[in-house]
PDB file of N, CA and C in Angstrom:
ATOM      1  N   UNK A   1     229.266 130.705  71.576  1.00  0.00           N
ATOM      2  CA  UNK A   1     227.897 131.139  71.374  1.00  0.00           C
ATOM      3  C   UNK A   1     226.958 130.393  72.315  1.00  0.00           C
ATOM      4  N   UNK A   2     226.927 129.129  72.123  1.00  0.00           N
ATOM      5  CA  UNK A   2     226.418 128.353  73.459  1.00  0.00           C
ATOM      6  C   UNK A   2     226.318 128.550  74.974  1.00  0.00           C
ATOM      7  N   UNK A   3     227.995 129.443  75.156  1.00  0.00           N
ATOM      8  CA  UNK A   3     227.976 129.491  76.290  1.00  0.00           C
ATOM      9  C   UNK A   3     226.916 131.088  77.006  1.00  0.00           C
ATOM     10  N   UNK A   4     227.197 131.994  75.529  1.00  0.00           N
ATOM     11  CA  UNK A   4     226.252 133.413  75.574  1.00  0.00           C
ATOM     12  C   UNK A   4     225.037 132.622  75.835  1.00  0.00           C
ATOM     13  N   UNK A   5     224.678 132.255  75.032  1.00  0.00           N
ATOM     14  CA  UNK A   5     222.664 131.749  75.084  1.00  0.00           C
ATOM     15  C   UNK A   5     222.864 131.167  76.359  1.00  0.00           C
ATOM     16  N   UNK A   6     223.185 130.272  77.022  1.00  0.00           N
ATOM     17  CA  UNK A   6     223.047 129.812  78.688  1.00  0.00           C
ATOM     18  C   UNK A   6     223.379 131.372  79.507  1.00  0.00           C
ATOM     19  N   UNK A   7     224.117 131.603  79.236  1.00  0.00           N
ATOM     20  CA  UNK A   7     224.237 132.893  80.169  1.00  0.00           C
ATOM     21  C   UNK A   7     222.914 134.057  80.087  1.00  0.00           C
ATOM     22  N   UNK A   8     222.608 134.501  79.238  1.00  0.00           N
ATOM     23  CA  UNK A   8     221.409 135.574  78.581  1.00  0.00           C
ATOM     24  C   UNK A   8     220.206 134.553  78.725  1.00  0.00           C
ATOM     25  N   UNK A   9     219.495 133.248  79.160  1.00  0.00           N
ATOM     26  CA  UNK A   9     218.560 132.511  79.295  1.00  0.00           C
ATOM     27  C   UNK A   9     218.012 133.210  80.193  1.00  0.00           C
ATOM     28  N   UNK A  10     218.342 133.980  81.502  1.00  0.00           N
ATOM     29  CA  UNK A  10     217.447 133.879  82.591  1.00  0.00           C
ATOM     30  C   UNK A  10     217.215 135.603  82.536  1.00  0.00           C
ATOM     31  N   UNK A  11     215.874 135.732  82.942  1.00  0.00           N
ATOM     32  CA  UNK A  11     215.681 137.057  82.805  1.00  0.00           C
ATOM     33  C   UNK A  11     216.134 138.020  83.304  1.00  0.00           C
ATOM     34  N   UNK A  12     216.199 137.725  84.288  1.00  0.00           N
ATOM     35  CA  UNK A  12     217.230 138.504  85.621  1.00  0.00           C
ATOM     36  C   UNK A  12     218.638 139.360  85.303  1.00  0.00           C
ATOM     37  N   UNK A  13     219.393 137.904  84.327  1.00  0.00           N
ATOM     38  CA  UNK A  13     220.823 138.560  84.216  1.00  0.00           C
ATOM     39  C   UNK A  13     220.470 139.453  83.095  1.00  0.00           C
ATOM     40  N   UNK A  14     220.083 139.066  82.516  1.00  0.00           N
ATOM     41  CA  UNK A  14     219.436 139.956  81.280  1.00  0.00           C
ATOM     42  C   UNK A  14     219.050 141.302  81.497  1.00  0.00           C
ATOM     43  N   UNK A  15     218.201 141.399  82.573  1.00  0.00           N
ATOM     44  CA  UNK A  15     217.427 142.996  83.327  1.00  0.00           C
ATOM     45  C   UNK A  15     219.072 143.094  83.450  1.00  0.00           C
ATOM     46  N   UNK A  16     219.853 142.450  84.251  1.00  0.00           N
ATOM     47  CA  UNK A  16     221.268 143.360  85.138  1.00  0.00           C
ATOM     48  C   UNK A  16     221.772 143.529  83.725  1.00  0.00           C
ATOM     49  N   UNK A  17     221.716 142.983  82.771  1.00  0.00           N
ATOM     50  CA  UNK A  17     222.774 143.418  81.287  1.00  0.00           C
ATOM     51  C   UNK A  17     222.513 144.698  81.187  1.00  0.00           C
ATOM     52  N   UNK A  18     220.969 144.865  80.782  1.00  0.00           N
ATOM     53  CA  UNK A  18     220.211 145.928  79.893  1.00  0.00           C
ATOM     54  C   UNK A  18     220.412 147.151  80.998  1.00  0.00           C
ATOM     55  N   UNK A  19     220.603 146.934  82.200  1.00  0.00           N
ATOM     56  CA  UNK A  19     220.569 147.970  83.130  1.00  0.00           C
ATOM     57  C   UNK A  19     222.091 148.951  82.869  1.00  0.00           C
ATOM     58  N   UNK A  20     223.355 147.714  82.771  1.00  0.00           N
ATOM     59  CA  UNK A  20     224.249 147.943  82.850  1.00  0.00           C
ATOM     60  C   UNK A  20     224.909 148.611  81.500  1.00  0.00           C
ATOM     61  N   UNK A  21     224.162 148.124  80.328  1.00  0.00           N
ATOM     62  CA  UNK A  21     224.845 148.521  79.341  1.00  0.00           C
ATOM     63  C   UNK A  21     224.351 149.833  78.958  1.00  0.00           C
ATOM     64  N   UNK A  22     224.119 150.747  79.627  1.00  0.00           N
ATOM     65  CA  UNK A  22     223.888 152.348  79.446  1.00  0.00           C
ATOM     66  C   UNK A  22     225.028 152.442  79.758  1.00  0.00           C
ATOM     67  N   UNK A  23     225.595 152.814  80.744  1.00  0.00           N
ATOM     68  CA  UNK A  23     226.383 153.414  81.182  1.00  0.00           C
ATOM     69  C   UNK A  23     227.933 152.946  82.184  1.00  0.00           C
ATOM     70  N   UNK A  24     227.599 151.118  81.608  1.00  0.00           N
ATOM     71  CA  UNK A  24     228.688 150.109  81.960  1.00  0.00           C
ATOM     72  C   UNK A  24     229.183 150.104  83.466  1.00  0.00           C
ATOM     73  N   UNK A  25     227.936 150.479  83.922  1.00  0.00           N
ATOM     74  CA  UNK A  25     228.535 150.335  85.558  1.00  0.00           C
ATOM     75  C   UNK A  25     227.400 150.343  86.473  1.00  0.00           C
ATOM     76  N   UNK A  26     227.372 150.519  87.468  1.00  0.00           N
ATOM     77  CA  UNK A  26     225.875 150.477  88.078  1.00  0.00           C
ATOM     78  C   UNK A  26     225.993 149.854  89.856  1.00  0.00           C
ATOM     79  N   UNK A  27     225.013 150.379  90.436  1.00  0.00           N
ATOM     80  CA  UNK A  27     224.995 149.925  91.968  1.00  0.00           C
ATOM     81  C   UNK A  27     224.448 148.582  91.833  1.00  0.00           C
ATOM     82  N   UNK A  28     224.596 147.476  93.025  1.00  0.00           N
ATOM     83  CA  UNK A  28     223.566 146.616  93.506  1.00  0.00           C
ATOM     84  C   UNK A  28     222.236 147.088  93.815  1.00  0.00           C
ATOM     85  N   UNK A  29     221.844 148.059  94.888  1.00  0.00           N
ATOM     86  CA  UNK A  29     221.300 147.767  95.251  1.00  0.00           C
ATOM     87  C   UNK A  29     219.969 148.856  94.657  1.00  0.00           C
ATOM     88  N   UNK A  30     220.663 149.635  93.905  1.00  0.00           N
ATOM     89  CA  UNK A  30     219.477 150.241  92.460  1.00  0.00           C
ATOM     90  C   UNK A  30     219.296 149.234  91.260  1.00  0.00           C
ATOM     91  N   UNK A  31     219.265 148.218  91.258  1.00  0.00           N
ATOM     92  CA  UNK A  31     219.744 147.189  90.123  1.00  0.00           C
ATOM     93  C   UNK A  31     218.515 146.783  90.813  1.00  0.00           C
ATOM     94  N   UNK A  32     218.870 146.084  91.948  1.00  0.00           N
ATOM     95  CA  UNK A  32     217.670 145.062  92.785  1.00  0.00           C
ATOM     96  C   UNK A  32     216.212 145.877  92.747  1.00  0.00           C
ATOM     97  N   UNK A  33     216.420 147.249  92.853  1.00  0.00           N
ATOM     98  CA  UNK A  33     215.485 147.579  92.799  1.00  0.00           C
ATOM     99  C   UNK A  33     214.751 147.622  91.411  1.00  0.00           C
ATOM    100  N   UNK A  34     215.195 147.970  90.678  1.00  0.00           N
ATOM    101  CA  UNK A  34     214.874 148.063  89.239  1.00  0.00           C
ATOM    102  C   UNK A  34     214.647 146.543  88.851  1.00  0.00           C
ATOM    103  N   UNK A  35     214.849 145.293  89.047  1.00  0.00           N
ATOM    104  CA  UNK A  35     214.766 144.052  88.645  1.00  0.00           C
ATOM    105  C   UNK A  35     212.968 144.047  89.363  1.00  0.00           C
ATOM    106  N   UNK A  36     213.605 143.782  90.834  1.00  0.00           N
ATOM    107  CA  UNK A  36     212.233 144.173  91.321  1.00  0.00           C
ATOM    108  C   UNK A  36     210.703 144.119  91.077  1.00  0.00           C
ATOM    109  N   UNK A  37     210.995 145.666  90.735  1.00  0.00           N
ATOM    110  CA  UNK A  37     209.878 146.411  89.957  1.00  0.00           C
ATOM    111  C   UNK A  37     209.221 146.000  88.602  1.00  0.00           C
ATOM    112  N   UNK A  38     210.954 145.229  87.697  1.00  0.00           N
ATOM    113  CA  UNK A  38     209.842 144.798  86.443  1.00  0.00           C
ATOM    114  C   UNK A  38     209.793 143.578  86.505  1.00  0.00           C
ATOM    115  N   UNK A  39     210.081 142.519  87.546  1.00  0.00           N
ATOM    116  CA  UNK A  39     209.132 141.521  87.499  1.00  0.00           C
ATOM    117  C   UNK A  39     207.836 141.837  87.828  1.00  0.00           C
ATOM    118  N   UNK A  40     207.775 142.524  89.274  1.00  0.00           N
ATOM    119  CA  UNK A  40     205.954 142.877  89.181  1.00  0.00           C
ATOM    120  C   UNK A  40     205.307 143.961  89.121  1.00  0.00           C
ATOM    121  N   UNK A  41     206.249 144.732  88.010  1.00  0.00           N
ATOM    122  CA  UNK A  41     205.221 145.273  86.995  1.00  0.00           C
ATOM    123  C   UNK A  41     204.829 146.977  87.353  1.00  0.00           C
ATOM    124  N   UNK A  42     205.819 147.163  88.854  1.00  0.00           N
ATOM    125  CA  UNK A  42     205.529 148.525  89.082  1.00  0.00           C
ATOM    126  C   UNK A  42     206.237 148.638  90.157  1.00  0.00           C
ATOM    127  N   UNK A  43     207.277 149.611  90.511  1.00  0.00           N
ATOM    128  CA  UNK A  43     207.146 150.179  92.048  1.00  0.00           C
ATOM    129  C   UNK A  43     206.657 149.806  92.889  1.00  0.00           C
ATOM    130  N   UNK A  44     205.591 150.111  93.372  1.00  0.00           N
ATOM    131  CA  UNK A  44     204.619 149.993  94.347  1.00  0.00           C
ATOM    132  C   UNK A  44     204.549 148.538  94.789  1.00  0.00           C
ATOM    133  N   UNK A  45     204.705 147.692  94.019  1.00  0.00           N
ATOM    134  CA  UNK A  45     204.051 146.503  94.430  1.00  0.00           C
ATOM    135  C   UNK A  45     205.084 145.673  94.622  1.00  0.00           C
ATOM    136  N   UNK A  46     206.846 146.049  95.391  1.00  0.00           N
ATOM    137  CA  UNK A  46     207.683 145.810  95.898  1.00  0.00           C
ATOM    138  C   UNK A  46     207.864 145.692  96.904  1.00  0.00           C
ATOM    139  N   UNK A  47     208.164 145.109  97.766  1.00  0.00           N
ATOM    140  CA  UNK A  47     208.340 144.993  99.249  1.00  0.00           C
ATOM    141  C   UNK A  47     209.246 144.742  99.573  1.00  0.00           C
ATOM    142  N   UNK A  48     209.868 144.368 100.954  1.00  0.00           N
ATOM    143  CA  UNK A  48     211.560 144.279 101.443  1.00  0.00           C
ATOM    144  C   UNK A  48     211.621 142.859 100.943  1.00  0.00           C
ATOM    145  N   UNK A  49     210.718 142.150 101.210  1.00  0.00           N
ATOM    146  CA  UNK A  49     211.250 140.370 101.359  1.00  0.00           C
ATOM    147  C   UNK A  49     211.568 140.381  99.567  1.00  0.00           C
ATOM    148  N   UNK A  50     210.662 140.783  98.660  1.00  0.00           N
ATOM    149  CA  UNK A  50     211.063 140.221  97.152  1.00  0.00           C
ATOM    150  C   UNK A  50     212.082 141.229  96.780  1.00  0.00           C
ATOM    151  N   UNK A  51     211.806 142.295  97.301  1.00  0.00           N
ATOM    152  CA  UNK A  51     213.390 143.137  97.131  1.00  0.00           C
ATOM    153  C   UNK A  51     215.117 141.858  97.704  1.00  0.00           C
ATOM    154  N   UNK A  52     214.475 141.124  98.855  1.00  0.00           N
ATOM    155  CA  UNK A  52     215.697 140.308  99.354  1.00  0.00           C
ATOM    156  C   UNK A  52     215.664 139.334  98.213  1.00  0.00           C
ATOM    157  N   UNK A  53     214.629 138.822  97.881  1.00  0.00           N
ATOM    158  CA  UNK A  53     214.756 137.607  96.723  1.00  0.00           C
ATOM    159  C   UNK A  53     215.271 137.642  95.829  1.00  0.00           C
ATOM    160  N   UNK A  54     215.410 138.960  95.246  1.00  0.00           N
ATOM    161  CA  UNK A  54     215.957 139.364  94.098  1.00  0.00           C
ATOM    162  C   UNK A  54     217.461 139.345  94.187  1.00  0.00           C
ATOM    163  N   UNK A  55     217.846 140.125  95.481  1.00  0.00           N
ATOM    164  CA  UNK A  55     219.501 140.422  96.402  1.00  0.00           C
ATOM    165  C   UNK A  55     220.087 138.695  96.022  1.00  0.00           C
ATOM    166  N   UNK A  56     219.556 138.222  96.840  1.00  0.00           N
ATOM    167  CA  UNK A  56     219.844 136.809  97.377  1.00  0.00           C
ATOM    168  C   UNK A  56     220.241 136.093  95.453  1.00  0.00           C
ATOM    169  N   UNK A  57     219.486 136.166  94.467  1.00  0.00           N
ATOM    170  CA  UNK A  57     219.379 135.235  93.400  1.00  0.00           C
ATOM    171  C   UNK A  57     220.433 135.996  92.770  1.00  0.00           C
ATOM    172  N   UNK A  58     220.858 137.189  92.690  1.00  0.00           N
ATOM    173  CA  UNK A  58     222.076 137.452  92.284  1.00  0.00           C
ATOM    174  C   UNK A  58     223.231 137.540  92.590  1.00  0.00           C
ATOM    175  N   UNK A  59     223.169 138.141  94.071  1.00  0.00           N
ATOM    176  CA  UNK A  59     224.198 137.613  94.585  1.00  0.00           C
ATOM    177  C   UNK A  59     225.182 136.378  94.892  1.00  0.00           C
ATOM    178  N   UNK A  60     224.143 135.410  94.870  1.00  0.00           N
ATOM    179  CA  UNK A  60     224.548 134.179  95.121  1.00  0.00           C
ATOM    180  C   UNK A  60     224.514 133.025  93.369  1.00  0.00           C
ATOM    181  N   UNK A  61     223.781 133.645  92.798  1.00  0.00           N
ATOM    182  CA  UNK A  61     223.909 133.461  91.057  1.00  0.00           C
ATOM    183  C   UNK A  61     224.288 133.949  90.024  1.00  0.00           C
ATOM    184  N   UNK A  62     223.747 134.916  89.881  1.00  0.00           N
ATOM    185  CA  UNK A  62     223.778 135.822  88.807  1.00  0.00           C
ATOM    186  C   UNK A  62     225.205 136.373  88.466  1.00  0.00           C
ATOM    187  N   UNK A  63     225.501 137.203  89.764  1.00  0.00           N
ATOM    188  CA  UNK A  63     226.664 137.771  89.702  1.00  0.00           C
ATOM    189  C   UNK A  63     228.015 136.945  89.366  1.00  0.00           C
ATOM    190  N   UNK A  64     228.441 136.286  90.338  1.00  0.00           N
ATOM    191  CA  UNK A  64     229.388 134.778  90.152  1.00  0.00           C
ATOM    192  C   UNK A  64     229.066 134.572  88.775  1.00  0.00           C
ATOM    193  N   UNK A  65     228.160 134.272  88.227  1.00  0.00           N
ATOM    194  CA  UNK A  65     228.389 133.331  86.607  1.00  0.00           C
ATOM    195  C   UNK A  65     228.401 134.084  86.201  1.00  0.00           C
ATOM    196  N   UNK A  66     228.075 135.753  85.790  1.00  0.00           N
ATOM    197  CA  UNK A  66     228.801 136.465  84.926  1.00  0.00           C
ATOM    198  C   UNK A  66     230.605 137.089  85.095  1.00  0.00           C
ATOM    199  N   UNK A  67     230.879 137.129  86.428  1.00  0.00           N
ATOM    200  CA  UNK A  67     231.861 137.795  86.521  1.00  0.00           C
ATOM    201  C   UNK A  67     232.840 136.136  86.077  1.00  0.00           C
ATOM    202  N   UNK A  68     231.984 135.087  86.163  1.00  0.00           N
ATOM    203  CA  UNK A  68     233.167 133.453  85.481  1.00  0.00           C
ATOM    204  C   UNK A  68     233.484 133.914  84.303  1.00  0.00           C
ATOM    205  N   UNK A  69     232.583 134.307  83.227  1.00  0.00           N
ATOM    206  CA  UNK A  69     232.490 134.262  82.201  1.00  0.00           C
ATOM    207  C   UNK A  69     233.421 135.785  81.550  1.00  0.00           C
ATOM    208  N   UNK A  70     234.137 136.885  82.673  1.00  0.00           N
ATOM    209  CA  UNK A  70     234.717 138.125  82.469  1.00  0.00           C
ATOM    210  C   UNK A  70     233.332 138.896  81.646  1.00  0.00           C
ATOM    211  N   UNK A  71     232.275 139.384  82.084  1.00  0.00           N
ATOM    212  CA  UNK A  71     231.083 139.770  81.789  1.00  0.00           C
ATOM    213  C   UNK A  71     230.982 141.093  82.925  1.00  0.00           C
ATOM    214  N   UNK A  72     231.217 140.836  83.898  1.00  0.00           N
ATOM    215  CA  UNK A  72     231.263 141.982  84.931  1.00  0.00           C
ATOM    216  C   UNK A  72     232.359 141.651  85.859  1.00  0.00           C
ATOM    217  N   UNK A  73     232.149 142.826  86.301  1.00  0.00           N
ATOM    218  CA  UNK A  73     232.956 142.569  87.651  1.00  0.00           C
ATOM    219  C   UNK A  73     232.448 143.290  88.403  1.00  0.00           C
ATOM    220  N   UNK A  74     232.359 142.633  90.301  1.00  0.00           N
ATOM    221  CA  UNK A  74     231.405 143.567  91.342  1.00  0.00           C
ATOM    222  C   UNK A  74     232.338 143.155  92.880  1.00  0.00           C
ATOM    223  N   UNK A  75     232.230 144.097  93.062  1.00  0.00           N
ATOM    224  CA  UNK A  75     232.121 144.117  94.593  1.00  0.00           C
ATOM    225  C   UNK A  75     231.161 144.572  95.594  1.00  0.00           C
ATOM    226  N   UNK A  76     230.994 143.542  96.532  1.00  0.00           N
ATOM    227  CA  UNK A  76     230.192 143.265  97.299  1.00  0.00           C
ATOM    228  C   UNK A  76     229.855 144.118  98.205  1.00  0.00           C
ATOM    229  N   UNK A  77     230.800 144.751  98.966  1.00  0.00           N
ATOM    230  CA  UNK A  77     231.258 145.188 100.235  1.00  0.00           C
ATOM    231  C   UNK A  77     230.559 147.061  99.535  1.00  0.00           C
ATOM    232  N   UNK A  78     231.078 147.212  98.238  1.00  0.00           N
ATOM    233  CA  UNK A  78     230.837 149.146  98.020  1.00  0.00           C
ATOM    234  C   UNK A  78     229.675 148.729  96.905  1.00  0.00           C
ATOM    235  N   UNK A  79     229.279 147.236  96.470  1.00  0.00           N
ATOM    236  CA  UNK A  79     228.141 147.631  95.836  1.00  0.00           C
ATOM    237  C   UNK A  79     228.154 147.571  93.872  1.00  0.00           C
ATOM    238  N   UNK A  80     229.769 148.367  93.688  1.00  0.00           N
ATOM    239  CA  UNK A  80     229.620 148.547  92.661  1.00  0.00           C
ATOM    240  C   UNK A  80     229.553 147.184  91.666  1.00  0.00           C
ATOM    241  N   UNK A  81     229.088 147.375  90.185  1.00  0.00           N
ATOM    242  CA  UNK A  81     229.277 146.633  89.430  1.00  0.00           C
ATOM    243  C   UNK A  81     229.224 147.301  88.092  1.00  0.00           C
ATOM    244  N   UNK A  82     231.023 146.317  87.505  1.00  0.00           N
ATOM    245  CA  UNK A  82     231.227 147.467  85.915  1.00  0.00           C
ATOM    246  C   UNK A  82     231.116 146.228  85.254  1.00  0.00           C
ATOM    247  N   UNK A  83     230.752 146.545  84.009  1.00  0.00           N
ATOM    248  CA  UNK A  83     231.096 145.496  82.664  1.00  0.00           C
ATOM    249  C   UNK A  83     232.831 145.438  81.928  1.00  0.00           C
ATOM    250  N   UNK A  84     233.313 144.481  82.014  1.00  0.00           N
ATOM    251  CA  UNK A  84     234.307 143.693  81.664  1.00  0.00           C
ATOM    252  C   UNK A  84     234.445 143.515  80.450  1.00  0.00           C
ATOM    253  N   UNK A  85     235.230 143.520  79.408  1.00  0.00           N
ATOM    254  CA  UNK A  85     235.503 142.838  78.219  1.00  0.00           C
ATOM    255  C   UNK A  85     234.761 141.772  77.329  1.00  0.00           C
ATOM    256  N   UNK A  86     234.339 140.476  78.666  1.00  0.00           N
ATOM    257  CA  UNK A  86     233.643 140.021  77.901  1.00  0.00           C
ATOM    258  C   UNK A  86     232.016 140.375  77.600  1.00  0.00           C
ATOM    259  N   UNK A  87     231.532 141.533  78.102  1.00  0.00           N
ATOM    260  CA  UNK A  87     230.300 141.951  77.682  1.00  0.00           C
ATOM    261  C   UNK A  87     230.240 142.221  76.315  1.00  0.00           C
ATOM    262  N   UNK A  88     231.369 142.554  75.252  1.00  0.00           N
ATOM    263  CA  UNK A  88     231.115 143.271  74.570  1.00  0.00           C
ATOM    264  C   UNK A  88     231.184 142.225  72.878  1.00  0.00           C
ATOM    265  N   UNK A  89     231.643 140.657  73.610  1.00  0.00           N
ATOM    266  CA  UNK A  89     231.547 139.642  72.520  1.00  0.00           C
ATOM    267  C   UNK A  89     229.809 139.344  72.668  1.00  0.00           C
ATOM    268  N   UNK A  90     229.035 139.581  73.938  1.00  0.00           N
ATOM    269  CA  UNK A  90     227.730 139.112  74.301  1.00  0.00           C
ATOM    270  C   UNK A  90     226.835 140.415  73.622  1.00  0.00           C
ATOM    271  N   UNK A  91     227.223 141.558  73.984  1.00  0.00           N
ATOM    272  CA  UNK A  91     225.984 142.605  73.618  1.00  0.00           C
ATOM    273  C   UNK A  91     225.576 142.302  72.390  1.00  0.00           C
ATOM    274  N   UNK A  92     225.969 142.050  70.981  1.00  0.00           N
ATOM    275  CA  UNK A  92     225.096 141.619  70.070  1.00  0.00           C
ATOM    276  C   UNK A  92     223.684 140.524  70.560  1.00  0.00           C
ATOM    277  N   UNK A  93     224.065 139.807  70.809  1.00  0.00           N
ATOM    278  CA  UNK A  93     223.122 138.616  71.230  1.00  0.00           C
ATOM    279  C   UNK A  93     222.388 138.977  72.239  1.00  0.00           C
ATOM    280  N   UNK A  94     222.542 140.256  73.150  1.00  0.00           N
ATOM    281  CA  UNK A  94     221.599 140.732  74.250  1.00  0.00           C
ATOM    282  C   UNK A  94     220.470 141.663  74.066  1.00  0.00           C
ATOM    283  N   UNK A  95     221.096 142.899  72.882  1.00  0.00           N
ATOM    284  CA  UNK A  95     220.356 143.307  71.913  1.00  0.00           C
ATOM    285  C   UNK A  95     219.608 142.747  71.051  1.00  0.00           C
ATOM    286  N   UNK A  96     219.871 141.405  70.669  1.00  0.00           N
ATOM    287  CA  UNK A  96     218.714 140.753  69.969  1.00  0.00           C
ATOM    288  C   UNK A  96     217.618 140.404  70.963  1.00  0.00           C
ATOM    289  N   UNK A  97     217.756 139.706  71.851  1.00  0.00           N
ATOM    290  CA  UNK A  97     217.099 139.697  73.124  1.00  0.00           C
ATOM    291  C   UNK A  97     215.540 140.713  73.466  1.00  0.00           C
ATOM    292  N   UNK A  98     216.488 141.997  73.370  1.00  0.00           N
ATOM    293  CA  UNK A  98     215.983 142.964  73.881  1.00  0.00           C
ATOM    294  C   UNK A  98     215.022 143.495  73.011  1.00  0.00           C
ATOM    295  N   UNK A  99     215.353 143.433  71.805  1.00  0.00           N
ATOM    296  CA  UNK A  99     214.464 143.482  70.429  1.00  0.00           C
ATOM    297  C   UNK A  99     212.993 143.099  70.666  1.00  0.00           C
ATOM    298  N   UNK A 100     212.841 141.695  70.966  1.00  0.00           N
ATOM    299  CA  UNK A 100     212.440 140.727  70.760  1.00  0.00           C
ATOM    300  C   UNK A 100     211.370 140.473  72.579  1.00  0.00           C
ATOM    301  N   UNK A 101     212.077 140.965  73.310  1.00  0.00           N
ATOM    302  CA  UNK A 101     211.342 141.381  74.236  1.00  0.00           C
ATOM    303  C   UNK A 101     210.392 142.440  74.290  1.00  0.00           C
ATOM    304  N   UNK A 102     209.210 142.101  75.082  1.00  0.00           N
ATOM    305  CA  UNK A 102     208.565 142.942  74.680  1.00  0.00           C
ATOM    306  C   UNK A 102     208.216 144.005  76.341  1.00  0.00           C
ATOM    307  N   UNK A 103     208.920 145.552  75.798  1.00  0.00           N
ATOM    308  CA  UNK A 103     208.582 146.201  77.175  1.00  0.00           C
ATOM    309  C   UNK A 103     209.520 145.570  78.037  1.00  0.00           C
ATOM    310  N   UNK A 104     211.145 145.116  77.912  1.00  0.00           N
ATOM    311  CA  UNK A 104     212.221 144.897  78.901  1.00  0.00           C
ATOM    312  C   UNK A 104     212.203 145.493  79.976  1.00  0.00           C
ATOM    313  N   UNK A 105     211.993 146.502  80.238  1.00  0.00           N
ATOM    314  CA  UNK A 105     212.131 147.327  81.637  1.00  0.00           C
ATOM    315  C   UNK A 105     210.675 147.273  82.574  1.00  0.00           C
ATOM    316  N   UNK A 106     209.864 146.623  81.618  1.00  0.00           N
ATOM    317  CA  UNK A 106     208.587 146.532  82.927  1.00  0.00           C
ATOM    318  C   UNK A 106     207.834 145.152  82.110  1.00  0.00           C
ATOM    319  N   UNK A 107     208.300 144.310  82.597  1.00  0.00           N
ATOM    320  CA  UNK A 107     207.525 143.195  82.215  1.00  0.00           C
ATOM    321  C   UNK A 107     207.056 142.094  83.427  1.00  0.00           C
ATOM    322  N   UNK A 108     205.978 141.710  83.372  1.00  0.00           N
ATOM    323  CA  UNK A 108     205.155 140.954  84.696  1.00  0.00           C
ATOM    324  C   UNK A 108     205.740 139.536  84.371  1.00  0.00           C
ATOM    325  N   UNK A 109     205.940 139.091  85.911  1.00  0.00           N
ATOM    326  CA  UNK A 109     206.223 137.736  86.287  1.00  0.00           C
ATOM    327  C   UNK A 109     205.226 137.026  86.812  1.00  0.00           C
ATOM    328  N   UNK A 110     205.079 135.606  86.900  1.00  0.00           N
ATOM    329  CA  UNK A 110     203.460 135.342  87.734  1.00  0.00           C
ATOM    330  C   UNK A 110     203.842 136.096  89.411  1.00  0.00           C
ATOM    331  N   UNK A 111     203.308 136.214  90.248  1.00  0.00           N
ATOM    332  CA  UNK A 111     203.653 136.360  91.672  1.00  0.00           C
ATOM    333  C   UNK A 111     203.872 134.584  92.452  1.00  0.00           C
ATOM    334  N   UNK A 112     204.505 134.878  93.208  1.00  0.00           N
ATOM    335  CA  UNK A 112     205.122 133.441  94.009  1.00  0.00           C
ATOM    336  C   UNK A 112     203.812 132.800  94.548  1.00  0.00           C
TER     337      UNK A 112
END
């Protein structure tokens, strides 16, 4: 359980959970976009560089510590990313999350 709550802490992996658990699979680089957007709060107010910021913090974070934990699995090279086995000891505790969040899919971050 400890190790769920460290994993589900950061908002990010959380957006890639909630993204993923429709339909247990999903692109990178519609993910990035969709993370994106609900840190600041709309479409529009996305650009290439925080579109890269977003690339960069999962790729090099996000992704790795869930696929440690058998949570996903992705490849890099075609993009894809499916949910694994262990998503499905976590989705209770992500759904509470999500509850409890308010407006998950478009919620504002400060700007950098």
């Amino acid at each position: 359980m400890e190790a769920a709550c460290s994993l589900l802490a950061e908002s990010e992996r959380r957006y890639l959970l909630y993204q993923l658990a429709e339909t247990r699979r999903g692109n990178l680089e519609d993910i990035v976009t969709e993370i994106a957007a609900w840190e600041r709060g709309e479409r529009g107010a996305v650009d290439s560089e925080y579109r890269q910021r977003v690339y960069v913090s999962l790729v090099h974070n996000h992704l790795p510590r869930l696929a440690d934990y058998d949570i996903i699995d992705y490849d890099l090279r075609s993009g894809d990313i499916v949910l694994e086995e262990g998503f499905d000891e976590i989705r209770p505790l992500l759904e509470q999350f999500k509850q409890t969040e308010s407006e998950p899919e478009l919620r504002e971050t400060p700007l950098p």
